[in-house]
Protein backbone atom coordinates (compact mmCIF):
# COMPACT_ATOMS: atom_id res chain seq x y z
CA UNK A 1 -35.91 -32.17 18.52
CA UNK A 2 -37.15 -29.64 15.72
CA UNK A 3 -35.92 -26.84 18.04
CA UNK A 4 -32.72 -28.34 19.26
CA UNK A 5 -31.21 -28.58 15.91
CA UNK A 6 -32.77 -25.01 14.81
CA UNK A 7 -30.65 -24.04 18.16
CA UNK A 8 -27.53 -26.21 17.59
CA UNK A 9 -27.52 -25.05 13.95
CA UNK A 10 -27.55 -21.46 14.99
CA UNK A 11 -24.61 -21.78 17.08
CA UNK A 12 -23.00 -23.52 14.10
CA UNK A 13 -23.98 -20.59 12.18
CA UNK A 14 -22.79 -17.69 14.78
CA UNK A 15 -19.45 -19.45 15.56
CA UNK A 16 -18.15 -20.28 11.93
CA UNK A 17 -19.11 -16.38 11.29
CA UNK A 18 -16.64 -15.40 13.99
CA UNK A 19 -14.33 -17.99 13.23
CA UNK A 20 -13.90 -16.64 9.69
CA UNK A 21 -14.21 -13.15 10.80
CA UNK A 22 -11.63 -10.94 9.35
CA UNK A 23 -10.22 -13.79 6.87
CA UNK A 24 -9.91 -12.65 3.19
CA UNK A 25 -11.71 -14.16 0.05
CA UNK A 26 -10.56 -13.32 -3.16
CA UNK A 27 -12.49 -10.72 -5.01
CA UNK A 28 -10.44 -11.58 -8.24
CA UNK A 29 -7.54 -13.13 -9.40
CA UNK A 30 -5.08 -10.86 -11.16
CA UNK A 31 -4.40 -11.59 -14.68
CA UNK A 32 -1.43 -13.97 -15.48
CA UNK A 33 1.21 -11.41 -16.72
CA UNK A 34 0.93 -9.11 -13.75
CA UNK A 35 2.56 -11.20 -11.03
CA UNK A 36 4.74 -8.88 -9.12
CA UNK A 37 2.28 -6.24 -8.62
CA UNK A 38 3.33 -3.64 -5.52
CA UNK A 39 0.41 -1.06 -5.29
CA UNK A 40 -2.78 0.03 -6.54
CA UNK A 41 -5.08 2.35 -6.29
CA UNK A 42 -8.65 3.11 -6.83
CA UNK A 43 -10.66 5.26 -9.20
CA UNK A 44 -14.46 5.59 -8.40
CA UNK A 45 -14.52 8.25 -11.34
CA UNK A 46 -14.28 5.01 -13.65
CA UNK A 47 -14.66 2.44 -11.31
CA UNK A 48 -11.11 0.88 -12.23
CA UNK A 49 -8.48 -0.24 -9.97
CA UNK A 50 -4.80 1.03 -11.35
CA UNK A 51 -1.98 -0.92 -10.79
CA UNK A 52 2.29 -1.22 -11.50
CA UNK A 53 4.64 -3.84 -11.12
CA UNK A 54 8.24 -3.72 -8.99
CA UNK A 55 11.89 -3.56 -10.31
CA UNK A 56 12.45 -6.27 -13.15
CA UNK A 57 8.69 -5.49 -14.61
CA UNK A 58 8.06 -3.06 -17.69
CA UNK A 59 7.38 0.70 -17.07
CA UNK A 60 4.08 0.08 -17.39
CA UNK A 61 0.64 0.93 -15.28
CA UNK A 62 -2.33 -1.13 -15.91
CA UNK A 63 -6.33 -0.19 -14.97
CA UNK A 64 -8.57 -3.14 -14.38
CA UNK A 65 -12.02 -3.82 -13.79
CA UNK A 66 -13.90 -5.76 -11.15
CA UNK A 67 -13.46 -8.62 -13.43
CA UNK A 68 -10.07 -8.30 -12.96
CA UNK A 69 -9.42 -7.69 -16.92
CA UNK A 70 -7.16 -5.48 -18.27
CA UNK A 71 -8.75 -2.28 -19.44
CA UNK A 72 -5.72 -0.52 -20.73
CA UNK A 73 -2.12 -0.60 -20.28
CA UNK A 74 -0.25 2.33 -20.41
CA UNK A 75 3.98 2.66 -21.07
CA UNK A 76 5.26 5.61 -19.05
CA UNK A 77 7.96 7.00 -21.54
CA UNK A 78 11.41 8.38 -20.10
CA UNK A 79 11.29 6.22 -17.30
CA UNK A 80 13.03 3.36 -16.43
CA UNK A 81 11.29 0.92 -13.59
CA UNK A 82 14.35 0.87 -10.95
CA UNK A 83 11.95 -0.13 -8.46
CA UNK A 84 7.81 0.79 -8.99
CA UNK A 85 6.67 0.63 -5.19
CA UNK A 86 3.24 1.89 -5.15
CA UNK A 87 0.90 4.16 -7.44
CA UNK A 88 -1.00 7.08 -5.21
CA UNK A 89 -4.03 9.69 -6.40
CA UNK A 90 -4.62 13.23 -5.98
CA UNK A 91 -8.10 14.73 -5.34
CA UNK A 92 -8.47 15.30 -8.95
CA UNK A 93 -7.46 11.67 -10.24
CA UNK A 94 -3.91 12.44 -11.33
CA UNK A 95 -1.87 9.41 -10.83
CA UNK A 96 1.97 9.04 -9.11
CA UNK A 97 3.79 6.45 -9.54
CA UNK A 98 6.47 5.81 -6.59
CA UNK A 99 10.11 4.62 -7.94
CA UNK A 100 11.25 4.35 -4.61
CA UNK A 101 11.93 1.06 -3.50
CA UNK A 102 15.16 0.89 -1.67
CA UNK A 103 16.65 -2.47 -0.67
CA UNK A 104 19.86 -2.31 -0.21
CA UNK A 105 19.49 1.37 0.99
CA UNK A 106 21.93 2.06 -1.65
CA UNK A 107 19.93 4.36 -3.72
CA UNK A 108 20.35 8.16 -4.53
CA UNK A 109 17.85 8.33 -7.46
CA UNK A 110 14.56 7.81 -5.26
CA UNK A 111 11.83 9.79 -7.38
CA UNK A 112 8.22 10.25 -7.87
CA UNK A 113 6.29 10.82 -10.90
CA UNK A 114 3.27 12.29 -12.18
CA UNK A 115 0.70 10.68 -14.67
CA UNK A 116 -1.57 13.45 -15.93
CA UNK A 117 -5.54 11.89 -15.85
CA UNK A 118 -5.76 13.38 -19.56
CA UNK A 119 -3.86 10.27 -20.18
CA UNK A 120 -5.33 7.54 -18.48
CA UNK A 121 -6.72 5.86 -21.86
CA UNK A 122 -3.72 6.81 -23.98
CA UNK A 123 -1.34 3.96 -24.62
CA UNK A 124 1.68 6.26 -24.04
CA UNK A 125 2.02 9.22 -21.34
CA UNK A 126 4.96 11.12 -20.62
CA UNK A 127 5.06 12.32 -16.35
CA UNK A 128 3.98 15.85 -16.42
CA UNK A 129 7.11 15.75 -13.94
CA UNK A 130 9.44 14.14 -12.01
CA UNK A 131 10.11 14.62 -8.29
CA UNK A 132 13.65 13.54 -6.40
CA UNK A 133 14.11 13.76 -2.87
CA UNK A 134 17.04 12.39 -0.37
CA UNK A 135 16.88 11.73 3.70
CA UNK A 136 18.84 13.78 5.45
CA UNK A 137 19.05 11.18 8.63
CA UNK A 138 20.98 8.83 5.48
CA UNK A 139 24.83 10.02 5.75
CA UNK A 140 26.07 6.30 4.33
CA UNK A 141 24.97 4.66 1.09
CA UNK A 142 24.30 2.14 2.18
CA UNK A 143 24.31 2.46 6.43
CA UNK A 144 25.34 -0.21 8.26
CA UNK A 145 23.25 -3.14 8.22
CA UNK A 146 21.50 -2.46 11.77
CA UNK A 147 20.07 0.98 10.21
CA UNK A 148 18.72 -0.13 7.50
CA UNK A 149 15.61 1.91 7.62
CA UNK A 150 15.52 3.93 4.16
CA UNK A 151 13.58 1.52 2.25
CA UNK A 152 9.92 2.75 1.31
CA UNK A 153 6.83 0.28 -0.16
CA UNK A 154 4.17 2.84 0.52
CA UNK A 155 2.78 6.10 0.43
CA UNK A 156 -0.28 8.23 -0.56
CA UNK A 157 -0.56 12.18 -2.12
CA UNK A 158 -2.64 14.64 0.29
CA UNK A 159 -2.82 18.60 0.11
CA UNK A 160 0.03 18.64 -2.31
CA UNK A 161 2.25 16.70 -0.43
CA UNK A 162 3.46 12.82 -0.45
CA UNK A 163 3.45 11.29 2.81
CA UNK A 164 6.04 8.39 2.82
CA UNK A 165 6.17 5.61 5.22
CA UNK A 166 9.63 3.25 5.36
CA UNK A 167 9.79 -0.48 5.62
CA UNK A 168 12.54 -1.36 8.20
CA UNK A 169 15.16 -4.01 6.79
CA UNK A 170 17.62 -4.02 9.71
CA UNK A 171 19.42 -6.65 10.50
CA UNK A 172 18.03 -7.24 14.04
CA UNK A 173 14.68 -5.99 13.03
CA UNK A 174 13.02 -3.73 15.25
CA UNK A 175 9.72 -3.04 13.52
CA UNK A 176 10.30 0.84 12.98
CA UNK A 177 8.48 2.95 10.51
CA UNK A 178 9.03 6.13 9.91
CA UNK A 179 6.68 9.08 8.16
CA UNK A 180 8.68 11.55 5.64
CA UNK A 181 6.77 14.48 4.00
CA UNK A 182 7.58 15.78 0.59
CA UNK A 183 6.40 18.75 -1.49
CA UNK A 184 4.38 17.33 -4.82
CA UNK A 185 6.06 19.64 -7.17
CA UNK A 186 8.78 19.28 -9.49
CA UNK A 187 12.50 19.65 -8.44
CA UNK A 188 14.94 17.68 -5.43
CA UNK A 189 13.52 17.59 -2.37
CA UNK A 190 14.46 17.23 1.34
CA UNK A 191 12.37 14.16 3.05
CA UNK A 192 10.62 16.04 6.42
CA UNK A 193 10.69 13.79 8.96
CA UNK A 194 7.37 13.41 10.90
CA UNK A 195 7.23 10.69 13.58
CA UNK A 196 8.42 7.28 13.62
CA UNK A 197 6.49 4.29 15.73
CA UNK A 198 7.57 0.81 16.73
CA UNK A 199 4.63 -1.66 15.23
CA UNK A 200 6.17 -4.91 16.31
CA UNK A 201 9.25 -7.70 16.24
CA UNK A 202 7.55 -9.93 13.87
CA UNK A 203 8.81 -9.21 9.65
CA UNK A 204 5.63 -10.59 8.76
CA UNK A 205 3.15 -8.67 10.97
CA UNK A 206 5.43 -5.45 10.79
CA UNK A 207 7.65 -4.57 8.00
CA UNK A 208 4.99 -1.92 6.39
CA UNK A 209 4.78 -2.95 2.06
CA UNK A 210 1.56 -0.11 1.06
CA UNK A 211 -0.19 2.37 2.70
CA UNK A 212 -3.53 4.61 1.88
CA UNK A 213 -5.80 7.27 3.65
CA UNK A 214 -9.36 7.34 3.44
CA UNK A 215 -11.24 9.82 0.59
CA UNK A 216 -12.51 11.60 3.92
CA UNK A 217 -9.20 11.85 5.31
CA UNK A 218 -9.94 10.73 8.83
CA UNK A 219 -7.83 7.45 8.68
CA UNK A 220 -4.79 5.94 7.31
CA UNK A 221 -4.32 1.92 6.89
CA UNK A 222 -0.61 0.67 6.36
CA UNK A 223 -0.58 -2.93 5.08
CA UNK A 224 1.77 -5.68 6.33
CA UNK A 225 1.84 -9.68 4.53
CA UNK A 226 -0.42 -10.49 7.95
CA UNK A 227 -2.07 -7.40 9.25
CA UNK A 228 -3.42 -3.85 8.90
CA UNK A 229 -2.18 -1.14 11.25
CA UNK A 230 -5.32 1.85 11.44
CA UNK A 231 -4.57 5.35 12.65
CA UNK A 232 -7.29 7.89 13.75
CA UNK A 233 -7.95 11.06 15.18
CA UNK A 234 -4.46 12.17 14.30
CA UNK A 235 -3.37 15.67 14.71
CA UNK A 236 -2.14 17.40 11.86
CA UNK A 237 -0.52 15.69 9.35
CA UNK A 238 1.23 13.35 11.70
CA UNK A 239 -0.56 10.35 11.08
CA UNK A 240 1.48 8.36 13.27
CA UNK A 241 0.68 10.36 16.20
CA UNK A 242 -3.19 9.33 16.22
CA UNK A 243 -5.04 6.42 18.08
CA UNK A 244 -3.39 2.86 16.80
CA UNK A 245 -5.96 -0.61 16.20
CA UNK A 246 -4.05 -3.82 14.80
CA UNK A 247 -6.30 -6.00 12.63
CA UNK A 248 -4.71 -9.50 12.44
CA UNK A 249 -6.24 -10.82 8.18
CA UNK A 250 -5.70 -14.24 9.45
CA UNK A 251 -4.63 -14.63 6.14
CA UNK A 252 -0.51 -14.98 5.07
CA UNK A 253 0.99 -13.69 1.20
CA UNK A 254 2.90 -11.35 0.08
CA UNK A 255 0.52 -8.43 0.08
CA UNK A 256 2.10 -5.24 -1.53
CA UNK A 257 -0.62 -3.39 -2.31
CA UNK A 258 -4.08 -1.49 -0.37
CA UNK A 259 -6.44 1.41 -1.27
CA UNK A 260 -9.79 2.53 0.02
CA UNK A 261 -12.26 1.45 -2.37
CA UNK A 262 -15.14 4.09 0.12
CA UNK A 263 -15.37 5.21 3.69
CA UNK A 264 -15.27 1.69 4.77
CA UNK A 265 -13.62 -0.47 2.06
CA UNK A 266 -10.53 -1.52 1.08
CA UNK A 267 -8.79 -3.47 -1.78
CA UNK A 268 -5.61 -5.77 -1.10
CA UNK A 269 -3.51 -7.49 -3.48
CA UNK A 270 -1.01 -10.09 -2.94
CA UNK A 271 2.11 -10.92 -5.03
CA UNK A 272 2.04 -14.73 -7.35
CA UNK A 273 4.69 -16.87 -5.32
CA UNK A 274 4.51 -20.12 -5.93
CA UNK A 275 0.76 -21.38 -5.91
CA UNK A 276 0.14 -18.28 -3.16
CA UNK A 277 -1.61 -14.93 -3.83
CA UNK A 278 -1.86 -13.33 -7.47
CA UNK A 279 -5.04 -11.86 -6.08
CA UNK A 280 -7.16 -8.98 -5.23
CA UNK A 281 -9.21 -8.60 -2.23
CA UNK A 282 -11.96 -6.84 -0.85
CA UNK A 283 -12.38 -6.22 2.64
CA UNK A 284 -15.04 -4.53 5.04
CA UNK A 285 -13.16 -2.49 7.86
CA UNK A 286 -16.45 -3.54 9.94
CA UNK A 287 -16.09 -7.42 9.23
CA UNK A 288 -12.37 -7.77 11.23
CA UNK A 289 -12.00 -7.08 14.85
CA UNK A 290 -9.41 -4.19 15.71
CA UNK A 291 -7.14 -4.40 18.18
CA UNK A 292 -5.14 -2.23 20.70
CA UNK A 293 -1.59 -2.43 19.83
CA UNK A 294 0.25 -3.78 23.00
């Protein structure tokens, strides 16, 4: 009997592993005034995750620790917070801040801005500058609702350049994203146009809401309020163009927000709706099984 039930409770043991494989457990819960928040990123310099809220919130960024407390809040001056969309790095831990959320695709004031790292325990910073850009695919302001596809939740800073990737709002959605390049200098910009890739039909599994590369460069994730979409072994700086796994988080919210943590961690964070999310996550790429993309 003794070796039965060490058998049986094995089983137990293997099976409620895989059933909860890939399912996310809070890490911590974000503090009560930051409810809306749309991106963060991670700083292994200081071990602090920074973080910004949407349109309606203060033009603010906020760095926490792995208690989830507020370290320091910072007020970006001559700024207004049209719509805060994500926060991105550079190799040298200067921080962008991405006023570019979109949705009504009525916007011509889409902009960028840079937060010097010489400020990061001020109370105050000014952006060392401010970068504007346009699409030239946009002709109407805003299109028609079928094209729709101008809106943008995430992006991340590489080699001098922002990398932008849209969240389709269509009115028959089709699950497009699309990848625009920008220079990360001062001045207006053209968006460059990379690739674009169909990720599904579903709003939940597909309409993109963050995105972030690895700090070896070898793979970017793009975050949905179900899933994570990895690319690898892209060529060049087309990131769309390289081999695509789908891993489902078994786990609904309104996630906004993701950033490698290392080589093979991540951080999520999930909107406060209701008595839903207000959270941040951490997740090992090795604990959720990948998928093909069909």
């Amino acid at each position: 009997m003794k070796n039965y039930f060490s058998i049986y409770s094995l089983t137990l043991l293997v099976l409620s592993c895989q059933q909860d494989l890939g399912k996310l457990k809070p890490f911590f819960s974000l503090p009560n005034n930051l409810k809306e928040v749309s991106g963060v990123v991670y700083l292994p310099e200081t071990d602090l995750l920074w973080t910004l809220e949407d349109s309606g919130n203060d033009n603010k960024i906020y760095s926490l620790n792995s208690d989830g407390a507020i370290v320091n809040e910072i007020t970006i001056a001559n700024t207004a917070n049209v719509d805060w969309e994500d926060i991105a790095k550079d190799k040298q831990g200067n921080l962008y801040i991405g006023d570019f959320g979109n949705n009504h695709n009525d916007r011509k004031n889409l902009c960028i801005y840079k937060i010097n790292k010489k400020m990061l325990n001020a109370k105050e910073a000014t952006p060392d500058y401010k970068v504007t850009f346009y699409y030239p695919e946009q002709k109407d302001f805003p299109p028609k609702k079928k094209e729709l596809f101008y809106d943008v939740e995430g992006f991340f800073e590489l080699n001098n350049y922002f990398y932008l990737f849209t969240k389709d709002r269509s009115k028959d959605f089709k699950g497009m994203t699309s990848l625009y390049k920008i220079p990360n200098k001062a001045g207006h910009h053209k968006a460059e146009l990379l690739g674009s890739i169909k990720l599904g039909k579903n709003y939940d599994d597909a309409a993109i809401t963050s995105a972030t590369i690895s700090p070896d460069n070898s793979k970017v994730i793009l975050l949905s309020h179900s899933k994570i979409w990895i690319f690898k072994d892209f060529k060049s700086d087309n990131f769309l163009s390289g081999d695509l796994k789908m891993g489902d988080l078994k786990h609904y919210s309104q996630k906004e927000s993701i950033a490698f943590k290392d080589a093979n961690t991540i951080f999520i964070a999930d909107e406060k709706v209701k008595k839903t999310g207000g959270n941040v996550y951490k997740l090992n790429l090795d604990k959720i099984k990948l998928e093909t993309k069909p």
